[in-house]
C-alpha atoms as a PDB file:
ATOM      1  CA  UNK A   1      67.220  62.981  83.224  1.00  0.00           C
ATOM      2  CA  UNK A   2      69.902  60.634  84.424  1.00  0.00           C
ATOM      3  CA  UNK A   3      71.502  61.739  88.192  1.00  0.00           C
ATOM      4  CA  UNK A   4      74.548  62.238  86.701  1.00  0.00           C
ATOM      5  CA  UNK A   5      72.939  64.929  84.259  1.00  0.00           C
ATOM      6  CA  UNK A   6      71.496  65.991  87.432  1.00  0.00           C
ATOM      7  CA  UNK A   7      74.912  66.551  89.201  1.00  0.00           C
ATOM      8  CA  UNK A   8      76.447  68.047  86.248  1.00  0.00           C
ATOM      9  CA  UNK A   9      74.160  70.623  85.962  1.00  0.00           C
ATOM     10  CA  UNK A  10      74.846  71.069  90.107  1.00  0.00           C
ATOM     11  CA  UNK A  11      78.114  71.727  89.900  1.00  0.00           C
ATOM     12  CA  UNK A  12      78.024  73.621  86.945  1.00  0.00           C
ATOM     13  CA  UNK A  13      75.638  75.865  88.974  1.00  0.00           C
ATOM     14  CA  UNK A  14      78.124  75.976  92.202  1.00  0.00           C
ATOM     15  CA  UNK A  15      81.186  76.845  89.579  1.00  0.00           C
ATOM     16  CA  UNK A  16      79.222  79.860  87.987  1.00  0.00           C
ATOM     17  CA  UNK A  17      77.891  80.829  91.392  1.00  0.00           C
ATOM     18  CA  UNK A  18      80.828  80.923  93.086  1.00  0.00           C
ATOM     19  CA  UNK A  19      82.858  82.946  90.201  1.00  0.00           C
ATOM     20  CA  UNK A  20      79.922  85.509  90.657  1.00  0.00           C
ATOM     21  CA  UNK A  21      80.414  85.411  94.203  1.00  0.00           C
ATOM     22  CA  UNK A  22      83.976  86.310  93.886  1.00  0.00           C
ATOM     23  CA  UNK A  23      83.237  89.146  91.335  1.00  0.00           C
ATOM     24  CA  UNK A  24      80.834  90.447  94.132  1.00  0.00           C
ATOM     25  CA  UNK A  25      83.228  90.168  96.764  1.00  0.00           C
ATOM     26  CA  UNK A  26      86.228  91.737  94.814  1.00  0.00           C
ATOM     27  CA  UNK A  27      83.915  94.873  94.113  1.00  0.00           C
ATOM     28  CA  UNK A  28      82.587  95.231  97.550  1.00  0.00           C
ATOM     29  CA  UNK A  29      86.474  95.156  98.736  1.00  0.00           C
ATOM     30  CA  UNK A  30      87.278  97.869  96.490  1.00  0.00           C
ATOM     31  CA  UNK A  31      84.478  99.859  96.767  1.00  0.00           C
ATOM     32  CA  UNK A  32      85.473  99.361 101.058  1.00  0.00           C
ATOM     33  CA  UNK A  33      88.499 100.380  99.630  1.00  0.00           C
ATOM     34  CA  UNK A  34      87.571 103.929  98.178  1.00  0.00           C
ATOM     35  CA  UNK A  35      85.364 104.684 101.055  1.00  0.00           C
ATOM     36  CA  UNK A  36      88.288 104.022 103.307  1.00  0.00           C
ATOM     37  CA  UNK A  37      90.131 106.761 101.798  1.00  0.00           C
ATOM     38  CA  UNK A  38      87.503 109.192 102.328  1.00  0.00           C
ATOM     39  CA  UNK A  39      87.030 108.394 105.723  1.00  0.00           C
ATOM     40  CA  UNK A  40      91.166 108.479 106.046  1.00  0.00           C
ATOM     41  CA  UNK A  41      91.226 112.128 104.519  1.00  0.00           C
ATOM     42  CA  UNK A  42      87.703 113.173 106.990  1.00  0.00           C
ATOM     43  CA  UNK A  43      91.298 113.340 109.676  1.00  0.00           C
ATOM     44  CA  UNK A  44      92.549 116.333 107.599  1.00  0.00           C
ATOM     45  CA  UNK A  45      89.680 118.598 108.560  1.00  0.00           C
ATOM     46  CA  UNK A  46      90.145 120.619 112.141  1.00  0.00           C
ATOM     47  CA  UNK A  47      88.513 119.388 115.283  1.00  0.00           C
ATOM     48  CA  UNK A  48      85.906 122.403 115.323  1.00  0.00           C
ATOM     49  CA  UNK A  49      84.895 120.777 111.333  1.00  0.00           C
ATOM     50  CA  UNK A  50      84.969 117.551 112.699  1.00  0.00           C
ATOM     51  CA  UNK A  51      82.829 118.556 115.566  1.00  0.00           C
ATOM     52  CA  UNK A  52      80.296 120.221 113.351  1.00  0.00           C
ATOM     53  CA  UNK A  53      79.102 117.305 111.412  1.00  0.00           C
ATOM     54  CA  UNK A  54      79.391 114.968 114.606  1.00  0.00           C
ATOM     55  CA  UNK A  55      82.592 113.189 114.478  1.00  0.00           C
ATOM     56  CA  UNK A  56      85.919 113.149 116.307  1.00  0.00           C
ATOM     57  CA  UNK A  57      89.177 112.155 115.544  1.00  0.00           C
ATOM     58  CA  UNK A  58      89.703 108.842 117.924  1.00  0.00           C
ATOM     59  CA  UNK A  59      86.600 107.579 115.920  1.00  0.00           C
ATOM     60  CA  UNK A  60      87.847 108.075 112.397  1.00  0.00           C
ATOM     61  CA  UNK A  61      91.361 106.376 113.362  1.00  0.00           C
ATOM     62  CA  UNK A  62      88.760 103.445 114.657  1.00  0.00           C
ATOM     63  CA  UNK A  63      86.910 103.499 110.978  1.00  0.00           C
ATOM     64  CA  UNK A  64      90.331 103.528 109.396  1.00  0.00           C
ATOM     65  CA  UNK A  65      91.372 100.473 111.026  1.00  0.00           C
ATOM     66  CA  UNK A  66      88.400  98.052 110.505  1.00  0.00           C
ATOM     67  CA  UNK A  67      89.087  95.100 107.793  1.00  0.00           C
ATOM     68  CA  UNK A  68      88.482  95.851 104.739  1.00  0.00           C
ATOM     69  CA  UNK A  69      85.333  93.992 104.359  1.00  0.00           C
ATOM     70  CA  UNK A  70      83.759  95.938 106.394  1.00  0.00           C
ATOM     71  CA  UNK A  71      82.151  99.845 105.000  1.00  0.00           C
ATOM     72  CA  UNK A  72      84.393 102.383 107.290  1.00  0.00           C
ATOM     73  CA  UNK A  73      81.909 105.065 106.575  1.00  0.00           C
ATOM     74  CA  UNK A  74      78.252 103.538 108.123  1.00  0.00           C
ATOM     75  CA  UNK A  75      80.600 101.400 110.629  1.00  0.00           C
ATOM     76  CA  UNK A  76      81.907 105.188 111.488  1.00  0.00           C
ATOM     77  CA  UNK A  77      78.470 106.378 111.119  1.00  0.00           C
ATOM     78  CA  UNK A  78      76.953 103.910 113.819  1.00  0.00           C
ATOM     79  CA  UNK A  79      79.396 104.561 115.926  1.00  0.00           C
ATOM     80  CA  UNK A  80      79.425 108.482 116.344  1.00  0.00           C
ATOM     81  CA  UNK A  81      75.198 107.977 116.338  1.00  0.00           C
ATOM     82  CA  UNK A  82      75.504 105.563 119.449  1.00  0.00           C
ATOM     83  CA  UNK A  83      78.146 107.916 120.939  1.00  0.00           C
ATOM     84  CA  UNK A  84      75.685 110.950 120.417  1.00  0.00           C
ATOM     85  CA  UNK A  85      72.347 109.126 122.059  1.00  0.00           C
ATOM     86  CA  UNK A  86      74.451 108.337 124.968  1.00  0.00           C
ATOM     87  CA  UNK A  87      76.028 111.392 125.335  1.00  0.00           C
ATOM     88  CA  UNK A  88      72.750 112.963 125.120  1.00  0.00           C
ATOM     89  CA  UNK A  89      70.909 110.833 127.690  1.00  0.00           C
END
């Protein structure tokens, strides 16, 4: 093998990889997308709903604002679980 073989087959590599990295990163924004809209209609329930499965209002406005690369529903998640252990301390 010649280095120029070599380097063809390199950046051949880097152009596939990075077209599957975009495909990854264009479903992961969508699927942040969907969950975003779950965690956007969680603000429709009442406070006593809310309340029952551990979650208040100020901290689904929070989840709803995060980028978009990041999940809204674990980032919501971690937050009400933090809020609990302290509140329970």
């Amino acid at each position: 093998m010649t280095c120029q073989s070599i380097s063809g087959q390199l950046v051949a590599r880097e152009e596939i990889f990075s077209r599957y990295q975009f495909r990854f990163q264009l479903s992961r924004l969508l699927h942040n997308w969907l969950v975003r809209r779950k965690v956007r209609a969680l603000a429709d329930n009442d406070d006593n709903i809310l309340d029952d499965i551990g979650l208040r209002r100020d901290e689904i406005a929070w989840a709803s604002r995060l980028p978009m690369t990041v999940n809204a529903a674990i980032a919501l998640q971690d937050r009400a679980c933090r809020r609990r252990q302290i509140e329970n301390r």
